[in-house]
N, C-alpha and C. Protein backbone atom coordinates (compact mmCIF):
# COMPACT_ATOMS: atom_id res chain seq x y z
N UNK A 1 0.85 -1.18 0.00
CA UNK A 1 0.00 0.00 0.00
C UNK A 1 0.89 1.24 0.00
N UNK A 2 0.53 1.96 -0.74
CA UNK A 2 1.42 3.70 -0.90
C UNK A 2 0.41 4.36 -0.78
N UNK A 3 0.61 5.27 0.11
CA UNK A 3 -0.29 6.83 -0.08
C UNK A 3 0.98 8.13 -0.22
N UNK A 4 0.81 9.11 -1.49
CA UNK A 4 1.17 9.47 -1.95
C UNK A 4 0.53 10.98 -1.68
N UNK A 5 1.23 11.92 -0.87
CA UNK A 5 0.53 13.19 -0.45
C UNK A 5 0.97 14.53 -1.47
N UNK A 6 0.67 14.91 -1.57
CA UNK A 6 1.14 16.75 -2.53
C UNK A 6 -0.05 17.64 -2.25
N UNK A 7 1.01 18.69 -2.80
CA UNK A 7 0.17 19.72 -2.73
C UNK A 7 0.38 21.42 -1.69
N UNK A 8 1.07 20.38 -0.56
CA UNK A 8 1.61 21.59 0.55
C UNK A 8 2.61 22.88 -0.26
N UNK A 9 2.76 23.23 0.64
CA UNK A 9 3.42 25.01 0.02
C UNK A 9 3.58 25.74 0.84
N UNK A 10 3.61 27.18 0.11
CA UNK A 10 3.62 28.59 1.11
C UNK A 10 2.86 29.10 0.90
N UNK A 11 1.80 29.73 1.43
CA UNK A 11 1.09 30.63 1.67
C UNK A 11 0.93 31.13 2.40
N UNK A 12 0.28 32.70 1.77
CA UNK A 12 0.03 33.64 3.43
C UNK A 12 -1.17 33.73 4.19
N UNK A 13 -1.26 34.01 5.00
CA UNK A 13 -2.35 33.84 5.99
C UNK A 13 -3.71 34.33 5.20
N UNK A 14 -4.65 33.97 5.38
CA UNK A 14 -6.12 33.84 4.73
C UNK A 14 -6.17 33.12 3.35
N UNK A 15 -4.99 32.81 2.86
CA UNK A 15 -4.90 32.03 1.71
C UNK A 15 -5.53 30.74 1.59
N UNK A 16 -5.14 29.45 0.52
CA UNK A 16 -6.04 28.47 0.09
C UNK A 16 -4.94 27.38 -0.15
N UNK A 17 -5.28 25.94 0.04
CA UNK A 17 -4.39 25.34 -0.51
C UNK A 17 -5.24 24.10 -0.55
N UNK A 18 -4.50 22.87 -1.45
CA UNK A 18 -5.83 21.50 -2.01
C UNK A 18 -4.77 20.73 -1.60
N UNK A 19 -4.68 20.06 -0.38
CA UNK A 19 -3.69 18.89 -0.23
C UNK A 19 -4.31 17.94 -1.45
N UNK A 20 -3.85 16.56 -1.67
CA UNK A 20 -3.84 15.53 -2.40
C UNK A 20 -3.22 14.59 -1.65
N UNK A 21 -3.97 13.23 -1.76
CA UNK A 21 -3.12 12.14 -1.35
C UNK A 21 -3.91 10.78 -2.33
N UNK A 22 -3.11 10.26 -3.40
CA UNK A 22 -3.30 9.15 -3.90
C UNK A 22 -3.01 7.84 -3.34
N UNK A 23 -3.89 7.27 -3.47
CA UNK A 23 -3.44 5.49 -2.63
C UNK A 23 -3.43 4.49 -3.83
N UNK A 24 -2.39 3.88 -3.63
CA UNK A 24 -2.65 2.37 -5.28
C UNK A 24 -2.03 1.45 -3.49
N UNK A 25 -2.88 -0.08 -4.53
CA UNK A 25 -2.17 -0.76 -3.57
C UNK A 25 -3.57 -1.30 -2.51
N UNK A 26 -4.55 -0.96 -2.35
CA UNK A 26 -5.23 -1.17 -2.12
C UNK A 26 -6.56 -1.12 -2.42
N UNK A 27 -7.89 -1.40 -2.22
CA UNK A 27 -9.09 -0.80 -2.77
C UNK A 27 -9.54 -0.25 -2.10
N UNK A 28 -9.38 1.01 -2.58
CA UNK A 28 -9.50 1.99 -2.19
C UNK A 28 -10.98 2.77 -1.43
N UNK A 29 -12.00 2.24 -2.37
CA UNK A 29 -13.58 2.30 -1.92
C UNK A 29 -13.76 1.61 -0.44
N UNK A 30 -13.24 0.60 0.09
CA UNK A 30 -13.33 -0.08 1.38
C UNK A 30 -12.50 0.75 2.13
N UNK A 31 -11.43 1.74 1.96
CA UNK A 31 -10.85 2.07 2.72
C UNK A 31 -11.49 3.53 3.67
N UNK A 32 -11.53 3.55 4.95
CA UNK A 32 -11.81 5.39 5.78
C UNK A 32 -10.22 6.06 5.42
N UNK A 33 -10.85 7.35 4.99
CA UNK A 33 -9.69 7.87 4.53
C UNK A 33 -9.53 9.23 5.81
N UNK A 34 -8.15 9.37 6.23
CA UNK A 34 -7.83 10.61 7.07
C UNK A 34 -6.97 11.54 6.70
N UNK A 35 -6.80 12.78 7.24
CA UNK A 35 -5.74 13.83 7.11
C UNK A 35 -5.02 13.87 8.41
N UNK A 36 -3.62 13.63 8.69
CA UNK A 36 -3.43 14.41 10.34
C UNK A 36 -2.26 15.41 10.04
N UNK A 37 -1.81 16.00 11.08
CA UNK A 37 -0.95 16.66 11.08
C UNK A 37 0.17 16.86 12.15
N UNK A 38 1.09 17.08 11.83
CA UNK A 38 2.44 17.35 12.92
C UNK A 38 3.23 18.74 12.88
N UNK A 39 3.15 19.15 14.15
CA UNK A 39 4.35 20.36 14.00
C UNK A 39 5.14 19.70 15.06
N UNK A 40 6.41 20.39 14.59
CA UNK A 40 7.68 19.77 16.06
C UNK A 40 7.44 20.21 16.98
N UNK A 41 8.02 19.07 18.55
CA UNK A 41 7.77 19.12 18.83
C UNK A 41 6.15 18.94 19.58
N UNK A 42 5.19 18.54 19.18
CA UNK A 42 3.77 17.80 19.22
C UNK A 42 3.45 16.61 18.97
N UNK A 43 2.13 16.27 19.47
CA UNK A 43 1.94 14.43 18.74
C UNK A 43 1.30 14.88 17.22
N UNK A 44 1.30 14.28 16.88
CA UNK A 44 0.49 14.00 16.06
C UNK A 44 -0.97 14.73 15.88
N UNK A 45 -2.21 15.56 15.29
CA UNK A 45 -3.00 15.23 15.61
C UNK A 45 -4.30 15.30 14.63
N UNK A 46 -5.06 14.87 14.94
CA UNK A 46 -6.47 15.05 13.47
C UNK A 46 -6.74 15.40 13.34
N UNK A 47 -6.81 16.19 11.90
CA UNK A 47 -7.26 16.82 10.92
C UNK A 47 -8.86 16.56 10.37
N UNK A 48 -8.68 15.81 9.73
CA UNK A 48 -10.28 15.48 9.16
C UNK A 48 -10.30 14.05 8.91
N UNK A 49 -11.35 13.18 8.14
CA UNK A 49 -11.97 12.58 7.70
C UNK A 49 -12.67 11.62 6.85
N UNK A 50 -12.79 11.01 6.44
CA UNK A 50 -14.16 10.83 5.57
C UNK A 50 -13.90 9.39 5.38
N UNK A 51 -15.53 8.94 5.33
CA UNK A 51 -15.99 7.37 5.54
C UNK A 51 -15.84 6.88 4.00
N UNK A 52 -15.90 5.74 3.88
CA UNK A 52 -16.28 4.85 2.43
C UNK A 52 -17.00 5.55 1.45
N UNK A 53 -18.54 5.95 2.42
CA UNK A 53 -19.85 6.37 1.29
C UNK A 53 -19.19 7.56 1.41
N UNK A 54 -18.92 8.67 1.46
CA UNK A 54 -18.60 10.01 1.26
C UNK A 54 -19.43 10.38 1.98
N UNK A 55 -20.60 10.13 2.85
CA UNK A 55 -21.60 10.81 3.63
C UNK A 55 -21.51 11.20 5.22
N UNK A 56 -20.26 10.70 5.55
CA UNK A 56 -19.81 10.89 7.09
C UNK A 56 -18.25 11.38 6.79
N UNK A 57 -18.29 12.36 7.21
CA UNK A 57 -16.74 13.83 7.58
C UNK A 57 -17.24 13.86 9.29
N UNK A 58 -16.22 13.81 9.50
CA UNK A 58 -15.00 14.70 10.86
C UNK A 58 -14.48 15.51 10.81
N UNK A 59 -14.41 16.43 11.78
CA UNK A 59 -13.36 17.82 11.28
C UNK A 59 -12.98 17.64 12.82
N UNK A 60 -11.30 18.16 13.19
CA UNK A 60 -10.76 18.77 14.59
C UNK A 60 -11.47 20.27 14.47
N UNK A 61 -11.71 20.79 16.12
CA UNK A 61 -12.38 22.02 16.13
C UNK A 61 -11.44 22.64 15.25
N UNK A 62 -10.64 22.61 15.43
CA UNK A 62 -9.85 24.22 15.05
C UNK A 62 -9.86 24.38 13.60
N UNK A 63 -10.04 23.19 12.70
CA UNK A 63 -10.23 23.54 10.95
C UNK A 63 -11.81 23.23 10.81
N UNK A 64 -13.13 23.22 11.65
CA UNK A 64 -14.10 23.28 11.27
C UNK A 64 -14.63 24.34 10.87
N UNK A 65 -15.31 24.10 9.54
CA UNK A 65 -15.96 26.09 8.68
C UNK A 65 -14.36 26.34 8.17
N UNK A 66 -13.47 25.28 7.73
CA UNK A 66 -12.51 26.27 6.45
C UNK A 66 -11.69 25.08 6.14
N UNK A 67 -11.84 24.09 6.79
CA UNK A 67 -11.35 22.61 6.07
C UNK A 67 -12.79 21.94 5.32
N UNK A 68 -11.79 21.37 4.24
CA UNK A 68 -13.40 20.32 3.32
C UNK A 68 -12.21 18.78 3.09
N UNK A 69 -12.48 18.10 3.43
CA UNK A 69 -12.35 17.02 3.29
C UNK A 69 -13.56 16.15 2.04
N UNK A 70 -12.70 15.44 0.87
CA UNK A 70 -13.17 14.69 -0.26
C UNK A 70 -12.51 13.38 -0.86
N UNK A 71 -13.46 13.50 -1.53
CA UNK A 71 -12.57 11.95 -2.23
C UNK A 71 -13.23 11.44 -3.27
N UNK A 72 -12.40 11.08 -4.45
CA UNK A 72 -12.66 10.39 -5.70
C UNK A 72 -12.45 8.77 -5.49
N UNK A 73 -13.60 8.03 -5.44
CA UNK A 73 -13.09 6.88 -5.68
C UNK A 73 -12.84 6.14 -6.75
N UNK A 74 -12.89 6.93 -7.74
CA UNK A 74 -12.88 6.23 -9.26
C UNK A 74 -11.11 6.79 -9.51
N UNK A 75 -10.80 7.93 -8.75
CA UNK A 75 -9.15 8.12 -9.11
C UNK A 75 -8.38 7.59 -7.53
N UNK A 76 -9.05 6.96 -6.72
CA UNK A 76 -8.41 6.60 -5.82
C UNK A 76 -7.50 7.92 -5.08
N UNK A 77 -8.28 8.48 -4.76
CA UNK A 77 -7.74 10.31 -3.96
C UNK A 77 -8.76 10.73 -3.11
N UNK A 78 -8.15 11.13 -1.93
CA UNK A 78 -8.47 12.24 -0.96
C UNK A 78 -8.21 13.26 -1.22
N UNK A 79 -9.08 14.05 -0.64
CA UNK A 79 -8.14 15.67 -0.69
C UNK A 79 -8.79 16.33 0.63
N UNK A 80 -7.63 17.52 0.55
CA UNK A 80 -8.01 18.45 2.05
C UNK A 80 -7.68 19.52 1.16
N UNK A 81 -8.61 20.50 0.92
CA UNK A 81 -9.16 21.61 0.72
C UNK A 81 -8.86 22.72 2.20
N UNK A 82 -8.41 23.22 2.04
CA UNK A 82 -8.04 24.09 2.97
C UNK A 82 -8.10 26.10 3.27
N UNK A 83 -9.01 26.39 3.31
CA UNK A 83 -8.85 27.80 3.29
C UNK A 83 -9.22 28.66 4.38
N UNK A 84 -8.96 29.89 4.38
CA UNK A 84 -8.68 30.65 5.27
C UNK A 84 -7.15 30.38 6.38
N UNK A 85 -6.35 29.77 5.51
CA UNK A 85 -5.30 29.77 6.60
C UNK A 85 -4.40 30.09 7.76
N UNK A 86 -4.75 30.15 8.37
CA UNK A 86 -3.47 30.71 9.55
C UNK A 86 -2.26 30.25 9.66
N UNK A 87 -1.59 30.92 10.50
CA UNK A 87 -0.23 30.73 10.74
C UNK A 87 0.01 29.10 11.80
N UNK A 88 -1.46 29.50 12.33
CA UNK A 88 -0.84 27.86 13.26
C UNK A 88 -1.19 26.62 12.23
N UNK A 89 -1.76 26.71 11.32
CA UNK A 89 -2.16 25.37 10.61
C UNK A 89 -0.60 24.94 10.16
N UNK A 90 0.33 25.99 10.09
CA UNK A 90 2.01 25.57 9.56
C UNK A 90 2.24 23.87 10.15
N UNK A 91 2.34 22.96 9.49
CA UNK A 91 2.63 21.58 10.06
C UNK A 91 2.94 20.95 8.59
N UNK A 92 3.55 19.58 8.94
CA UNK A 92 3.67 18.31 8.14
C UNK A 92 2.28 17.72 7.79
N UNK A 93 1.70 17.32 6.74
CA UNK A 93 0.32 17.26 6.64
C UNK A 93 0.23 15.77 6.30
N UNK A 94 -0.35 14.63 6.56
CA UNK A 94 -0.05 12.96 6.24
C UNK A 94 -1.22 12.59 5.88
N UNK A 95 -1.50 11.70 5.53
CA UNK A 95 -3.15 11.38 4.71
C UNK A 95 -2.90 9.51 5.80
N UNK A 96 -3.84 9.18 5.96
CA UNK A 96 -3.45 7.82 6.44
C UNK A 96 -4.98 7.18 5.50
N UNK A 97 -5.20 5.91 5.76
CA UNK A 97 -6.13 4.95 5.56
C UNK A 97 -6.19 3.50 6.42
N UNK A 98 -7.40 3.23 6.82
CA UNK A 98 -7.93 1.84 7.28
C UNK A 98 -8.94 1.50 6.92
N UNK A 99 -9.16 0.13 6.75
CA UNK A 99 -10.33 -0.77 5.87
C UNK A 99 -11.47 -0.34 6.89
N UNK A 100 -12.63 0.29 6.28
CA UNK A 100 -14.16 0.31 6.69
C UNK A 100 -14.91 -0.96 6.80
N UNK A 101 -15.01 -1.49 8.42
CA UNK A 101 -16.20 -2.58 8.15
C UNK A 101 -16.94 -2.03 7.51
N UNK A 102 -18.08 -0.47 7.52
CA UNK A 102 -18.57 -0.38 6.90
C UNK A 102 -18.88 1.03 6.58
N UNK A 103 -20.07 1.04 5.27
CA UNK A 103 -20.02 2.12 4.87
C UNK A 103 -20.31 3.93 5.36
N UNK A 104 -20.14 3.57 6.52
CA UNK A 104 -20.50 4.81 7.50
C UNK A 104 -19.84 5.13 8.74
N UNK A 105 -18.59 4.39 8.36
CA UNK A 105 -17.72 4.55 9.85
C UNK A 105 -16.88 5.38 9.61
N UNK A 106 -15.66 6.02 10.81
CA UNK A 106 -14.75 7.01 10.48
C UNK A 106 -13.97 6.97 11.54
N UNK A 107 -12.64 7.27 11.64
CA UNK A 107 -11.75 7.03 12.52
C UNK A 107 -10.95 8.34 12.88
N UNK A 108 -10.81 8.76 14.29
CA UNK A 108 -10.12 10.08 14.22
C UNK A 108 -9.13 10.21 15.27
N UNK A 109 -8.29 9.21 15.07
CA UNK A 109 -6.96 9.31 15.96
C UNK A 109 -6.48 8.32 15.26
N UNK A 110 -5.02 8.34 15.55
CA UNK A 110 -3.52 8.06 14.92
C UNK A 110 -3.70 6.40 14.84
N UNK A 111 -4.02 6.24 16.40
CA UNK A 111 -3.77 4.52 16.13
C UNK A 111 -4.52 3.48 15.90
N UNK A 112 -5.73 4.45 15.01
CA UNK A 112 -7.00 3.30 14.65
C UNK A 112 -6.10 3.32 12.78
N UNK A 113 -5.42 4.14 12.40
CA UNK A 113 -5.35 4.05 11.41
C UNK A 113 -4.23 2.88 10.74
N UNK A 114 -4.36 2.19 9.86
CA UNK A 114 -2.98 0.98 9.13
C UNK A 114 -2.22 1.93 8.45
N UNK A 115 -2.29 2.70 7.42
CA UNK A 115 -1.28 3.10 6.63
C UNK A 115 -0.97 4.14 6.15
N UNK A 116 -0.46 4.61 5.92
CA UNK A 116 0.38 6.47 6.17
C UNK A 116 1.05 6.88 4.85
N UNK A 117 0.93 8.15 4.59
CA UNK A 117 1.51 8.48 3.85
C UNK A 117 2.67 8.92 4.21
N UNK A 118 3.42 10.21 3.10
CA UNK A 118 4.96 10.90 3.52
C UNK A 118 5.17 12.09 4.28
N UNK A 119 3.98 12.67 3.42
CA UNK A 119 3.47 14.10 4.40
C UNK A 119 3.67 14.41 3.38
N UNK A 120 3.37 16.02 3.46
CA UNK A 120 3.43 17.17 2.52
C UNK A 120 3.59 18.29 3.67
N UNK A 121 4.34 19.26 3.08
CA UNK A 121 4.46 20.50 4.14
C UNK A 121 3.64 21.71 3.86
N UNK A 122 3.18 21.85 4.72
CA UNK A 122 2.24 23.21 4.69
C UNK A 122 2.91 24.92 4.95
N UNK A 123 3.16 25.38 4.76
CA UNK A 123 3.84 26.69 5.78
C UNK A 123 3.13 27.73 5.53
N UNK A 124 2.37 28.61 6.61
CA UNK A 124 1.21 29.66 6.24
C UNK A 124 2.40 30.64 7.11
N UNK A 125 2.79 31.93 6.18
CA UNK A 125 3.21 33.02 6.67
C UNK A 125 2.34 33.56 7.03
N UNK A 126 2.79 34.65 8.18
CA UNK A 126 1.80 35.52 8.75
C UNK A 126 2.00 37.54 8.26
């Protein structure tokens, strides 16, 4: 299994950015797909979301109303849509995945998840 993240950058504060994370390697439709994030120094922590059917999202308070969490299952991709940025969203950004018993479940911490991407870096100037 590979998950394959892009997309991170620079931007300045109130700006926009479309993470990406492709997965091959698995099937992808059975899989809950997540976003987390790391700055040094911190654990780990969750970002967003989204179940099998596309009908159940999670958001952490602090990106709810300016994170969108999506997904193509015909191109095998997540994405994190991201706008209004701040300076604290600055982190390592990782996409993970674990197999959905079913089509309405969702997982939102580190160690329910199997498999990880590389990250992508985010950096929001202020």
């Amino acid at each position: 299994v590979q998950l394959q993240a892009s997309g991170g950058g620079l931007v300045q504060t109130g700006g926009s950015l479309r993470l990406s994370c492709a997965a091959s390697g698995l099937t992808f439709s059975r899989y809950v797909m997540g976003w987390f994030r790391l700055v040094p120094g911190k654990e780990r922590e969750f970002v967003a979301a989204i179940s099998r059917s596309f009908s159940i999202t999670r958001y952490a308070d602090s990106v709810k109303g300016r994170f969108a969490i999506s997904r193509d299952n015909d191109k095998n991709t997540v994405y994190l849509q991201m706008n209004s940025l701040e300076p604290e969203d600055t982190a390592v950004y990782y996409c993970a995945a674990v197999f959905g018993s079913s089509l309405r479940v969702v997982f939102t911490t580190t160690g329910e998840y199997r498999y990880w991407g590389q990250g992508t870096r985010v950096t929001v100037s202020s």
